[in-house]
N, C-alpha and C. Protein backbone atom coordinates (compact mmCIF):
# COMPACT_ATOMS: atom_id res chain seq x y z
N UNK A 1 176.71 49.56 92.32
CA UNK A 1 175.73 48.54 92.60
C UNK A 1 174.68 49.05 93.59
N UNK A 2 175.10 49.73 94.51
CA UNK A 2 174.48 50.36 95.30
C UNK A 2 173.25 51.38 95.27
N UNK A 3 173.90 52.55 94.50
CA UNK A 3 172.86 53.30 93.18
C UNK A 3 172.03 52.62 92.42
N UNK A 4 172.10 51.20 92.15
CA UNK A 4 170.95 50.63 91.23
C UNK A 4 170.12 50.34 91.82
N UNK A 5 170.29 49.41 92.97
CA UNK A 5 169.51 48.98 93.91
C UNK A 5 168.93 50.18 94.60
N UNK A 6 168.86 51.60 94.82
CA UNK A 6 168.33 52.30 95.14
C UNK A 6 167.25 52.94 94.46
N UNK A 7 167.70 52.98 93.15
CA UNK A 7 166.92 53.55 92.01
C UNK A 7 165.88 52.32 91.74
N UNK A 8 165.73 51.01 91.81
CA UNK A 8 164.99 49.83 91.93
C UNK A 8 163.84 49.89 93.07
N UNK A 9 164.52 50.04 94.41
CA UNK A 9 163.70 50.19 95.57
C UNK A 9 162.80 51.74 94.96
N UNK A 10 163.45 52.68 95.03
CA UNK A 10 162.61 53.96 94.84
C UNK A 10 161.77 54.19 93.70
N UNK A 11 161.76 53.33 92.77
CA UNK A 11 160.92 53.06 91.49
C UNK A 11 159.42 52.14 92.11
N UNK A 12 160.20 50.82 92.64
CA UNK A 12 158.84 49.99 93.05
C UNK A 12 158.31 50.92 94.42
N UNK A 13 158.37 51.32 95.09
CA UNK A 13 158.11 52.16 96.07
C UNK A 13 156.91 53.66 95.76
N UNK A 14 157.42 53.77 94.68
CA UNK A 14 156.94 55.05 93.90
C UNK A 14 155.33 54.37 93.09
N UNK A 15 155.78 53.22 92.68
CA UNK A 15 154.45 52.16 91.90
C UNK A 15 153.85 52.16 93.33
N UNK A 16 154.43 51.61 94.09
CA UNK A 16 153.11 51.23 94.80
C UNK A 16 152.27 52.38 95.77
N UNK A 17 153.32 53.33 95.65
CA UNK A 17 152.54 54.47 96.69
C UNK A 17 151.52 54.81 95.51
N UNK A 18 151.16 54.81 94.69
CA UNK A 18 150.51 55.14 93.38
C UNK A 18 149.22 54.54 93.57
N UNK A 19 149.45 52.91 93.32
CA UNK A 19 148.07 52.21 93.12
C UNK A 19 147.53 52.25 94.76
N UNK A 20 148.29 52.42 95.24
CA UNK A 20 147.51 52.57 96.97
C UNK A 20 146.93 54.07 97.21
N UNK A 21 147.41 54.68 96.42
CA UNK A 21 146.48 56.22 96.58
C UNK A 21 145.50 56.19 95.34
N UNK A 22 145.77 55.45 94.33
CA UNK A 22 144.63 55.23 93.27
C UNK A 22 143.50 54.82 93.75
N UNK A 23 143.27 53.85 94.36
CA UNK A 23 142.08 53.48 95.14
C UNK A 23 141.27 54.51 96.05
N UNK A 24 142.09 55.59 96.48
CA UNK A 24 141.35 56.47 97.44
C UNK A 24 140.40 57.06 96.74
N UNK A 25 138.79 57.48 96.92
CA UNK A 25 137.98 58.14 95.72
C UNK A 25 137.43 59.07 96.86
N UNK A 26 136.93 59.76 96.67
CA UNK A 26 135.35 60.59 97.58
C UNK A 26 134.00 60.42 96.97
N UNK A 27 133.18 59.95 97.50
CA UNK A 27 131.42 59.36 97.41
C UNK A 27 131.20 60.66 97.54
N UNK A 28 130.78 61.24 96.91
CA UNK A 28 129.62 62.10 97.26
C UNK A 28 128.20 62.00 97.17
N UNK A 29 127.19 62.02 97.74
CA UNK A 29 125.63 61.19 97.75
C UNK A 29 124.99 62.49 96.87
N UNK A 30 124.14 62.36 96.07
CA UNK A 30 123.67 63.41 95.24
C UNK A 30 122.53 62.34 95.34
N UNK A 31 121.48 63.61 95.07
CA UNK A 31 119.85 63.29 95.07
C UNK A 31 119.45 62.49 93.56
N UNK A 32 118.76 61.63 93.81
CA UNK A 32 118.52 60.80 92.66
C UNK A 32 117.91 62.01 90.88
N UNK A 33 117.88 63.65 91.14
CA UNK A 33 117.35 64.03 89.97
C UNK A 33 115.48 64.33 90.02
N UNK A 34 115.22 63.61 90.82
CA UNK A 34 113.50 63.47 90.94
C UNK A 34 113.19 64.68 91.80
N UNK A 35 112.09 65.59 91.58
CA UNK A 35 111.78 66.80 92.67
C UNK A 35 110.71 66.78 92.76
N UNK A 36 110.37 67.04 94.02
CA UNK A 36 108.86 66.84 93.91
C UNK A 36 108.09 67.68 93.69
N UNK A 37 106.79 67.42 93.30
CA UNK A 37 105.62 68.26 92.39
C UNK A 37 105.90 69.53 92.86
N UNK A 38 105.74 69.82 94.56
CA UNK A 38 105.63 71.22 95.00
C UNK A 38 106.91 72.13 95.11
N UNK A 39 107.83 71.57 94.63
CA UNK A 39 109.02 72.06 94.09
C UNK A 39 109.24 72.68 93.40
N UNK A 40 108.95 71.94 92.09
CA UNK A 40 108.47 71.79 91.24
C UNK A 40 108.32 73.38 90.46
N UNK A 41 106.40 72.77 91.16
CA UNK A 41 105.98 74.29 91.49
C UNK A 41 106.85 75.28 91.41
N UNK A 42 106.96 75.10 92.75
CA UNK A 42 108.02 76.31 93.33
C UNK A 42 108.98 77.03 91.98
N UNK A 43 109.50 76.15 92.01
CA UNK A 43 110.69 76.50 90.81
C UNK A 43 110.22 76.99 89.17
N UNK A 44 109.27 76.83 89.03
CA UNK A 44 108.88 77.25 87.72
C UNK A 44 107.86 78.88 87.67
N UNK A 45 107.30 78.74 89.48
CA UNK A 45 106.49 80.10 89.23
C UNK A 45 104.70 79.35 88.84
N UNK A 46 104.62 77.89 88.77
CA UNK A 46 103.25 77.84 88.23
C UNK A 46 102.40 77.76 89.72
N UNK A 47 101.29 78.35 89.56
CA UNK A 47 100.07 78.10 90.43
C UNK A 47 99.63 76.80 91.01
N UNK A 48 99.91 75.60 90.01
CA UNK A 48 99.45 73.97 90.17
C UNK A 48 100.42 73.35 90.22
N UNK A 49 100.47 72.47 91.42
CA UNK A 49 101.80 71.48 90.89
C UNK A 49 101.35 69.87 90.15
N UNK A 50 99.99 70.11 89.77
CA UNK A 50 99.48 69.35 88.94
C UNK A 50 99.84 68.34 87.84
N UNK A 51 100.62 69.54 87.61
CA UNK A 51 100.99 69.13 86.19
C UNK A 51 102.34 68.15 86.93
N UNK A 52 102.82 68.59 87.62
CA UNK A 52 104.43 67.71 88.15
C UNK A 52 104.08 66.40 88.99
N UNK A 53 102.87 65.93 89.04
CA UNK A 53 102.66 65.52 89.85
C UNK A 53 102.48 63.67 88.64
N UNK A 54 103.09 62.94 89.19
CA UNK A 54 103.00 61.63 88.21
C UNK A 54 101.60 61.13 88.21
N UNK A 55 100.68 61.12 89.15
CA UNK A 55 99.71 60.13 89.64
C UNK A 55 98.20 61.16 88.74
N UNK A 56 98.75 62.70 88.62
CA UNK A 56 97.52 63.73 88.25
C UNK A 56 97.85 63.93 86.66
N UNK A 57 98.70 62.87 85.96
CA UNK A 57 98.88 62.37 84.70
C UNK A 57 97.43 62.11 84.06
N UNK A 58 97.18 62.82 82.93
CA UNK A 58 95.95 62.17 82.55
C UNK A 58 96.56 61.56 81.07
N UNK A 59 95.92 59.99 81.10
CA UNK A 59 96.08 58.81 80.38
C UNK A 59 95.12 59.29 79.43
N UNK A 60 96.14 58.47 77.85
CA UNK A 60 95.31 59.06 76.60
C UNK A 60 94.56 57.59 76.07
């Protein structure tokens, strides 16, 4: 009787150490993806960051 009740306790014990470490996550903050024009630039090697630039968009 003794053994059952142990194997009972150490089962629910085992569940709950589980969903209480399930919840633990790590955030890591990452940049929204957006770079800016002179970055941009930078990163491609072009002369203008013109072209990367949203506002130096020319409308058709």
């Amino acid at each position: 009787m003794q053994n059952r009740k142990n194997k009972i306790l150490g089962s629910v014990l085992s569940v709950l150490a589980a969903l209480l470490l399930s919840g633990c996550s790590a955030h890591i903050h990452t940049s929204s993806g957006k770079v800016p024009p002179g970055q941009a630039k930078k990163m491609t090697g072009d002369k203008s960051a013109k072209a990367y630039a949203p506002g130096q968009q020319k409308k058709n």
